[in-house]
PDB file of N, CA and C in Angstrom:
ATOM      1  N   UNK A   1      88.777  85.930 103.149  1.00  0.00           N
ATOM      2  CA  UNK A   1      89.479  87.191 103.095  1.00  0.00           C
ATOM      3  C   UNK A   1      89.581  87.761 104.497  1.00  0.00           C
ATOM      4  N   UNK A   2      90.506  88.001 104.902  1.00  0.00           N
ATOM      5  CA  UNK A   2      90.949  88.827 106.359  1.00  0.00           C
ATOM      6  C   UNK A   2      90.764  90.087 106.109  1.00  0.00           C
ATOM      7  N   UNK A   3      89.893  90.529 106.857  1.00  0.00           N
ATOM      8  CA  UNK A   3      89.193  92.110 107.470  1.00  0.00           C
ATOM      9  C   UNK A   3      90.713  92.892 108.271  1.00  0.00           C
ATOM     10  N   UNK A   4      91.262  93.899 107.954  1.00  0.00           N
ATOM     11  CA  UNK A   4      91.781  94.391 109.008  1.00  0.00           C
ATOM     12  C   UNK A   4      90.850  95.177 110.104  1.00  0.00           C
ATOM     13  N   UNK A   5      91.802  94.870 111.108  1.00  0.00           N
ATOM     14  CA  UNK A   5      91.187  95.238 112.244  1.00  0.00           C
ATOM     15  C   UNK A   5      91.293  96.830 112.702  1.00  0.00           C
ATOM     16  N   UNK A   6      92.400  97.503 111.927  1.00  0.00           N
ATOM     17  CA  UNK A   6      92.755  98.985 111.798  1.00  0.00           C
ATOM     18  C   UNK A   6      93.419  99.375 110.989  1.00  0.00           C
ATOM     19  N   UNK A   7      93.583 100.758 110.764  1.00  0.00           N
ATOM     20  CA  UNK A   7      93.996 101.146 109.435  1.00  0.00           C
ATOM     21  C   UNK A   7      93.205 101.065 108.064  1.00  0.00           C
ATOM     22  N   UNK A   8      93.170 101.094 106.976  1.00  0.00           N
ATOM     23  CA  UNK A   8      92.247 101.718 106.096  1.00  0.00           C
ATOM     24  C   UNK A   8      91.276 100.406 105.870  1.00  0.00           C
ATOM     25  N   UNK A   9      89.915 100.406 106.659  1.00  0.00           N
ATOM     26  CA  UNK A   9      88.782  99.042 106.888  1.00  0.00           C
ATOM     27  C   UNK A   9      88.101  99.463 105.830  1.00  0.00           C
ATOM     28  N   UNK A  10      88.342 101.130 104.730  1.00  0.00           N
ATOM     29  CA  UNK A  10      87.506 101.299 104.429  1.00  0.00           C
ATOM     30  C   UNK A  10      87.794 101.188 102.620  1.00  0.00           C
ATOM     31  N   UNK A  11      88.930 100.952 102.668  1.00  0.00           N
ATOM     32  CA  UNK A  11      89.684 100.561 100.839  1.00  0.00           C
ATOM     33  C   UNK A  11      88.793  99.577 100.289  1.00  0.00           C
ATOM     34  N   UNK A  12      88.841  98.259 100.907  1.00  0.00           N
ATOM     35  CA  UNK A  12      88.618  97.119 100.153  1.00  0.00           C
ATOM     36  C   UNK A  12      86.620  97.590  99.834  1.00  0.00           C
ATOM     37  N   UNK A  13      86.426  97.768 100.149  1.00  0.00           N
ATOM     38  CA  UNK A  13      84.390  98.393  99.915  1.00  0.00           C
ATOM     39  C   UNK A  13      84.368  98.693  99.431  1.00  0.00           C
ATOM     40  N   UNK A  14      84.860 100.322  99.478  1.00  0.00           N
ATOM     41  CA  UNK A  14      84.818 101.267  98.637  1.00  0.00           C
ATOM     42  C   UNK A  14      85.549 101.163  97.477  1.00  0.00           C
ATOM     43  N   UNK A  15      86.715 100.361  97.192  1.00  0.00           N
ATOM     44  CA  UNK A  15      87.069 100.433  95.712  1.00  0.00           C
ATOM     45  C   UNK A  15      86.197  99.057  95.108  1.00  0.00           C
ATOM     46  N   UNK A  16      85.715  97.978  95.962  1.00  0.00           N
ATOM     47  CA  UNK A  16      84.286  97.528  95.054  1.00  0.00           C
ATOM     48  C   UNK A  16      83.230  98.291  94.831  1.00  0.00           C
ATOM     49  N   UNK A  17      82.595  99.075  95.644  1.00  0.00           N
ATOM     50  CA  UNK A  17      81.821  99.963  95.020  1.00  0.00           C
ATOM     51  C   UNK A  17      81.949 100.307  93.957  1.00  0.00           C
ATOM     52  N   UNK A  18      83.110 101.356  94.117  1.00  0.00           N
ATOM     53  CA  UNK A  18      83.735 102.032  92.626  1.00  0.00           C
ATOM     54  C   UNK A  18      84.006 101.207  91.515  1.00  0.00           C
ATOM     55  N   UNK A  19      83.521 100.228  91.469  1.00  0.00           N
ATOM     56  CA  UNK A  19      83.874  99.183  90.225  1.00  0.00           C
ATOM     57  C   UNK A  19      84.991  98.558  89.876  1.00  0.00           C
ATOM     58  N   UNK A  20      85.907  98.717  90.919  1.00  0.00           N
ATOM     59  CA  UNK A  20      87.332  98.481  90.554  1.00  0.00           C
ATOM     60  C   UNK A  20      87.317  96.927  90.834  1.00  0.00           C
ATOM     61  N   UNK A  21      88.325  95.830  90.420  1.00  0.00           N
ATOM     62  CA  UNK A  21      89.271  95.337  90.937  1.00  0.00           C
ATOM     63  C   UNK A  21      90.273  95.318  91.297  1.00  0.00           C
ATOM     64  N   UNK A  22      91.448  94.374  92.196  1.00  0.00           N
ATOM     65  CA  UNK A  22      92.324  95.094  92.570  1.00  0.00           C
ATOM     66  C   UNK A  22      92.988  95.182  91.687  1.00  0.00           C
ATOM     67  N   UNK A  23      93.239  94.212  90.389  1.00  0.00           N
ATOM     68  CA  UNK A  23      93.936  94.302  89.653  1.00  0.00           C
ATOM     69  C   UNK A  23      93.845  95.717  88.718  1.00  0.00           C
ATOM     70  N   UNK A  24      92.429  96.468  88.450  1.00  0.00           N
ATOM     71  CA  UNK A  24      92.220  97.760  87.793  1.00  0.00           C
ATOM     72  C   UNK A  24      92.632  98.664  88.880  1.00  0.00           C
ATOM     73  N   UNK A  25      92.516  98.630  90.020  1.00  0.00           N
ATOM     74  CA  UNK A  25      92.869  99.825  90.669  1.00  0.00           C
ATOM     75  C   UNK A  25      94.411 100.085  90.700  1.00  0.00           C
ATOM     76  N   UNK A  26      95.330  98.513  90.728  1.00  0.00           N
ATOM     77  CA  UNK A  26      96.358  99.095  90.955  1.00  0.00           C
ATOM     78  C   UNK A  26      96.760  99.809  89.329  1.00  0.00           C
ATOM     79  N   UNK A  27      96.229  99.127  88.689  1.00  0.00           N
ATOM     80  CA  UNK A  27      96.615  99.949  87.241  1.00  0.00           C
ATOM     81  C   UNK A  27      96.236 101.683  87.266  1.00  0.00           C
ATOM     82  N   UNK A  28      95.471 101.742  88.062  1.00  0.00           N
ATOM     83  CA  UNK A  28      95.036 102.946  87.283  1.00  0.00           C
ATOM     84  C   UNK A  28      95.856 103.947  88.621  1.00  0.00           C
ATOM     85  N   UNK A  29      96.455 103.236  89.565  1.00  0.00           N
ATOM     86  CA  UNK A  29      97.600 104.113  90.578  1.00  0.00           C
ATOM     87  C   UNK A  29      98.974 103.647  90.094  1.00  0.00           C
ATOM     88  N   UNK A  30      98.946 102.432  89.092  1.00  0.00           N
ATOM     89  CA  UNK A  30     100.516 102.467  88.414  1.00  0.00           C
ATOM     90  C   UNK A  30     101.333 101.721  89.796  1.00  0.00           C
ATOM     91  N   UNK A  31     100.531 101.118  90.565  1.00  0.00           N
ATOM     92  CA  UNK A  31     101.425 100.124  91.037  1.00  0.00           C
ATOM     93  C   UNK A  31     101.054  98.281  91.211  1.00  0.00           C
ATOM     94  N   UNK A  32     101.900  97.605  91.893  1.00  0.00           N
ATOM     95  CA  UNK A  32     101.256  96.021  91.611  1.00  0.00           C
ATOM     96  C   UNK A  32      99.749  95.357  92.755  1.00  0.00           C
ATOM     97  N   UNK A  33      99.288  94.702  91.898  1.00  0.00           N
ATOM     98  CA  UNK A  33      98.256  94.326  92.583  1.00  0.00           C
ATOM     99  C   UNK A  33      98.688  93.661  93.897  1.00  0.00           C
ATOM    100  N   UNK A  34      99.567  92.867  94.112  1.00  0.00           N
ATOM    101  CA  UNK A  34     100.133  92.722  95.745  1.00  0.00           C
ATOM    102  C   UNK A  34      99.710  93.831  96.553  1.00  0.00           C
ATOM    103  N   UNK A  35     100.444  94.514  96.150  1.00  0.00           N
ATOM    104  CA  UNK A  35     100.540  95.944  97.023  1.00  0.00           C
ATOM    105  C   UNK A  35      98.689  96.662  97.798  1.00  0.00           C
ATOM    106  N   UNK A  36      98.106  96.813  97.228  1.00  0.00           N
ATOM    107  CA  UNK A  36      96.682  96.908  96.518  1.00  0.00           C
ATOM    108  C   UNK A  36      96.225  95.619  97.660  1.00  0.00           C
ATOM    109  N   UNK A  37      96.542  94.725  97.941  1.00  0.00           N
ATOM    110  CA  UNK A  37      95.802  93.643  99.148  1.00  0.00           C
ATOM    111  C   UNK A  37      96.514  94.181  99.705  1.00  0.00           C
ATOM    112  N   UNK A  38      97.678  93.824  99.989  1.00  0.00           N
ATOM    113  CA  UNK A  38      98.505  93.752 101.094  1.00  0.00           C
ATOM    114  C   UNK A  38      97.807  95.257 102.092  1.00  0.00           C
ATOM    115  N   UNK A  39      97.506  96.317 101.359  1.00  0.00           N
ATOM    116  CA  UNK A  39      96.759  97.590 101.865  1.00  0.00           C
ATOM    117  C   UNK A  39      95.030  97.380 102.515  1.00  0.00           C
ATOM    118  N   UNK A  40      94.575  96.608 101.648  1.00  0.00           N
ATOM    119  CA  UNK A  40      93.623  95.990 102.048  1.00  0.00           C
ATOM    120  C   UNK A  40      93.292  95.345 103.228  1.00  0.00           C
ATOM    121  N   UNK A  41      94.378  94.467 103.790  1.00  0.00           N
ATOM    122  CA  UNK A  41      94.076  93.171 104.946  1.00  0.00           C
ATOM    123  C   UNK A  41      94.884  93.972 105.763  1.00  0.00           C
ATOM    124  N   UNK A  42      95.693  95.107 105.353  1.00  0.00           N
ATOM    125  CA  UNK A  42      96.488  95.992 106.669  1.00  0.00           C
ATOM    126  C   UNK A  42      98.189  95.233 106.642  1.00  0.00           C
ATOM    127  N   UNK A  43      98.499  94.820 105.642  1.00  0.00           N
ATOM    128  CA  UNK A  43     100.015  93.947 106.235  1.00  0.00           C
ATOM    129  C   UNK A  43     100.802  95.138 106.445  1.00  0.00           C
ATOM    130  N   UNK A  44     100.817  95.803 105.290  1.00  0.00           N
ATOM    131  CA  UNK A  44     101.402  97.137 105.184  1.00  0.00           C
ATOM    132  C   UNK A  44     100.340  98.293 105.029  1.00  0.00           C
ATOM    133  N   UNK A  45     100.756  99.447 105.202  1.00  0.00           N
ATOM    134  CA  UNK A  45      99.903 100.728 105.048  1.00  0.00           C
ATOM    135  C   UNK A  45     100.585 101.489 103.916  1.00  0.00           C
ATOM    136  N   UNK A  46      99.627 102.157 103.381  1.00  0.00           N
ATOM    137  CA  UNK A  46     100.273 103.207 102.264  1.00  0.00           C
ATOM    138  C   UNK A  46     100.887 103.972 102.698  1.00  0.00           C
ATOM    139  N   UNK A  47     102.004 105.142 102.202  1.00  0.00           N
ATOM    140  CA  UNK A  47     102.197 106.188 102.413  1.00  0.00           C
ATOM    141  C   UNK A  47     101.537 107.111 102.587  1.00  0.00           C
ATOM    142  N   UNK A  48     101.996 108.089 103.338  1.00  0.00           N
ATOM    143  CA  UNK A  48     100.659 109.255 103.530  1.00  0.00           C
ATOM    144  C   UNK A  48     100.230 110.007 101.863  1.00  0.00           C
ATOM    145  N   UNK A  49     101.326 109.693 100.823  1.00  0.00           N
ATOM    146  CA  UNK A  49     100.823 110.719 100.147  1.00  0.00           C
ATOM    147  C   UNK A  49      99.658 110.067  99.112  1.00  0.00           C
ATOM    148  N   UNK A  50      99.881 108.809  99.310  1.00  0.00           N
ATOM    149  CA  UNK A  50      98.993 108.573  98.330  1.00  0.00           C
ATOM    150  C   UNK A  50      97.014 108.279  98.734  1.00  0.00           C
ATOM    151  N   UNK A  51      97.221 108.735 100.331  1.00  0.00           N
ATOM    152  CA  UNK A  51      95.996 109.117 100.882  1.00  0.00           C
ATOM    153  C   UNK A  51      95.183 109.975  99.941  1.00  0.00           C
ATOM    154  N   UNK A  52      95.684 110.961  99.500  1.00  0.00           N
ATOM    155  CA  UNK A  52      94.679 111.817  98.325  1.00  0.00           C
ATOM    156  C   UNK A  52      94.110 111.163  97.071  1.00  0.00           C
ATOM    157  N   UNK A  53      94.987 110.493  96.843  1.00  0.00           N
ATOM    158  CA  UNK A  53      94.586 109.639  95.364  1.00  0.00           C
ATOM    159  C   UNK A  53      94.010 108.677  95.519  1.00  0.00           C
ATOM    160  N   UNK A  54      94.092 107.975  96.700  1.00  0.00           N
ATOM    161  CA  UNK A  54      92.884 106.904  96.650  1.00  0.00           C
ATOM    162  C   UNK A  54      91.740 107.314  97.309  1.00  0.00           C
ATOM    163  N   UNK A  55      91.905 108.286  97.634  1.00  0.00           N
ATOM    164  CA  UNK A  55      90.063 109.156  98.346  1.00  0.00           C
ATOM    165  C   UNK A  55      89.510 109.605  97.000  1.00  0.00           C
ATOM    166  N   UNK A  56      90.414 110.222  95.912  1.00  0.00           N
ATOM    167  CA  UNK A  56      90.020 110.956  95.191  1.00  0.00           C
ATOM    168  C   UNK A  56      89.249 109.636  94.013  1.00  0.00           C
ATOM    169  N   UNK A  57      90.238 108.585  93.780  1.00  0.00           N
ATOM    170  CA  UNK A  57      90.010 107.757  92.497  1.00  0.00           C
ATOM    171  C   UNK A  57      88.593 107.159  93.453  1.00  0.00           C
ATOM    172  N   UNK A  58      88.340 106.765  94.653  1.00  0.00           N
ATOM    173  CA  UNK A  58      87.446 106.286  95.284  1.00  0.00           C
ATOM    174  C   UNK A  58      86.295 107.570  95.691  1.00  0.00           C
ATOM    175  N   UNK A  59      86.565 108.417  94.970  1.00  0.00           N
ATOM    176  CA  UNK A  59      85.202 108.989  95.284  1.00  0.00           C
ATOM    177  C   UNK A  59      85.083 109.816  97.271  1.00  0.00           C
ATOM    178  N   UNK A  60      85.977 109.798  97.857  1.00  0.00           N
ATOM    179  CA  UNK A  60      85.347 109.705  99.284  1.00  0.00           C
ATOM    180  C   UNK A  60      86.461 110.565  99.930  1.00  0.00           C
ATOM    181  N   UNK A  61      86.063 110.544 101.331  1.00  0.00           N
ATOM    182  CA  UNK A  61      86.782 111.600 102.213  1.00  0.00           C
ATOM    183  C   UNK A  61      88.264 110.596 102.204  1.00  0.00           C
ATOM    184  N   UNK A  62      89.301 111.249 102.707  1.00  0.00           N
ATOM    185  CA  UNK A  62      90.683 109.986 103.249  1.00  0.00           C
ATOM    186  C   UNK A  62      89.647 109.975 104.512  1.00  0.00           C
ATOM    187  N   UNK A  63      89.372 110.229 105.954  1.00  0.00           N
ATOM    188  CA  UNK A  63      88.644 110.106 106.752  1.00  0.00           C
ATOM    189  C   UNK A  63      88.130 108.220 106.483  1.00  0.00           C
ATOM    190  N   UNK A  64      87.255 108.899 105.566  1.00  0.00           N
ATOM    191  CA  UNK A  64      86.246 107.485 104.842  1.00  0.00           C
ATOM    192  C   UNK A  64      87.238 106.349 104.651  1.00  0.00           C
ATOM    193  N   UNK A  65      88.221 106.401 104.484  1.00  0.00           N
ATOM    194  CA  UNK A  65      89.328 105.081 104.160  1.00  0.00           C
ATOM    195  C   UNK A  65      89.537 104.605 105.429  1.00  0.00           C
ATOM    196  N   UNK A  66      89.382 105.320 106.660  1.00  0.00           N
ATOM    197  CA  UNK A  66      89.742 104.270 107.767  1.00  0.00           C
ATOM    198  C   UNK A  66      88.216 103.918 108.407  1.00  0.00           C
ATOM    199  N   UNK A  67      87.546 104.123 107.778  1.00  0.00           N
ATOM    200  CA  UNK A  67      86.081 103.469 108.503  1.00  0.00           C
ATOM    201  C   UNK A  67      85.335 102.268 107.416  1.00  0.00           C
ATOM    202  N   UNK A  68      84.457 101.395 107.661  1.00  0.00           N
ATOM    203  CA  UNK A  68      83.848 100.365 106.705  1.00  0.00           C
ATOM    204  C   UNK A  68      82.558 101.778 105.827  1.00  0.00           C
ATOM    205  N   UNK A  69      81.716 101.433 104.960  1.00  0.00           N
ATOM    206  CA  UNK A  69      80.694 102.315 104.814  1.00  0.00           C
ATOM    207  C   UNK A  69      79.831 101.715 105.607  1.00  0.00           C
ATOM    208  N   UNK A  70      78.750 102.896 105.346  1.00  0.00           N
ATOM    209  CA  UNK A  70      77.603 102.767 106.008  1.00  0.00           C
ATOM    210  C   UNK A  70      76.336 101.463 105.324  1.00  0.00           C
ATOM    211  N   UNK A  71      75.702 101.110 105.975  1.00  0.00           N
ATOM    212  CA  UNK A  71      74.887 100.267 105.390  1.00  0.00           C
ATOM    213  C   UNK A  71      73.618 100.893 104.971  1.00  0.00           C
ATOM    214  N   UNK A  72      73.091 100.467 103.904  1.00  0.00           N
ATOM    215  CA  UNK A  72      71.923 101.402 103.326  1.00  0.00           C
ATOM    216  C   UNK A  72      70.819 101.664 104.717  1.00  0.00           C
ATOM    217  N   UNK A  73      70.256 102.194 104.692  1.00  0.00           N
ATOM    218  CA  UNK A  73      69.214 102.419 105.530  1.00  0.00           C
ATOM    219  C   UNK A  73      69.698 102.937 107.379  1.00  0.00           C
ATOM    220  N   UNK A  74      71.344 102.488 107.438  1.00  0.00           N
ATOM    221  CA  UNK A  74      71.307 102.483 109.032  1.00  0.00           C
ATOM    222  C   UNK A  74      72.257 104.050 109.054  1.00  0.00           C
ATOM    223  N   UNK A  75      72.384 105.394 107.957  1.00  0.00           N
ATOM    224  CA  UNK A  75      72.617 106.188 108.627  1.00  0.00           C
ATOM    225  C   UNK A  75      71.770 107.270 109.438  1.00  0.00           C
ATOM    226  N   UNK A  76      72.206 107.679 110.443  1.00  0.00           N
ATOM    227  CA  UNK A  76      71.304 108.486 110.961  1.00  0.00           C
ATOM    228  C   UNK A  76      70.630 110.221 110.535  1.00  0.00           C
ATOM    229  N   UNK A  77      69.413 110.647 110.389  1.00  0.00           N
ATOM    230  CA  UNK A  77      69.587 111.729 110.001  1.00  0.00           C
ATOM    231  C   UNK A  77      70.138 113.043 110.804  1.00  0.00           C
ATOM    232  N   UNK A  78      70.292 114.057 110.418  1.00  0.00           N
ATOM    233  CA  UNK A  78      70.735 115.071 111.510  1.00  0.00           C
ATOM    234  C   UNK A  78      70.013 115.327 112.865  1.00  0.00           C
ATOM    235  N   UNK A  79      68.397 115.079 112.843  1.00  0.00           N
ATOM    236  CA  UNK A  79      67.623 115.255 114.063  1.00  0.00           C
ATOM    237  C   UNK A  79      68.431 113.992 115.018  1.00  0.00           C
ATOM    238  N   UNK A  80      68.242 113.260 114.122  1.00  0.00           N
ATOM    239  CA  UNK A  80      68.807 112.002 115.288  1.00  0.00           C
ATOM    240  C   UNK A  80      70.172 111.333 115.629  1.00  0.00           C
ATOM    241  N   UNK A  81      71.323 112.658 114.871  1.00  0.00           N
ATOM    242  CA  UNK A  81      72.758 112.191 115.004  1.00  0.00           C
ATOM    243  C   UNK A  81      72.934 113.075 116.499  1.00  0.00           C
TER     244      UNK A  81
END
């Protein structure tokens, strides 16, 4: 699987987290699972509007869609950010 290198690094994680596949996620945004990778590996980018709905169905900031998550244990606390 090809990582994009920019643009949303942070879809493909976070909608495994969220339990999705791509095939359930695109169902549950009502469009085709192509689309849904193709967003994933970066070929194409979403529209801006549907930035809200996949932060929202994913739980997370839009922010959070262009970064990977954090790994358990390596965020920092406030004394030490």
């Amino acid at each position: 699987m090809r990582t994009p290198e920019r643009g949303l690094v942070g879809l493909a994680p976070r909608r495994r987290l969220a339990g999705y596949t791509q095939q359930s996620f695109a169902a549950a945004l009502n469009v085709s699972r192509s689309l849904v990778a193709a967003w994933e590996v970066g070929r194409v980018w979403p529209s801006a509007v549907w930035l809200p709905e996949l932060a929202q169905r994913l739980s997370c900031s839009i922010d959070e869609l262009y970064r990977p998550p954090e790994e358990p244990g390596t965020m920092l606390s406030q004394e030490e950010a």
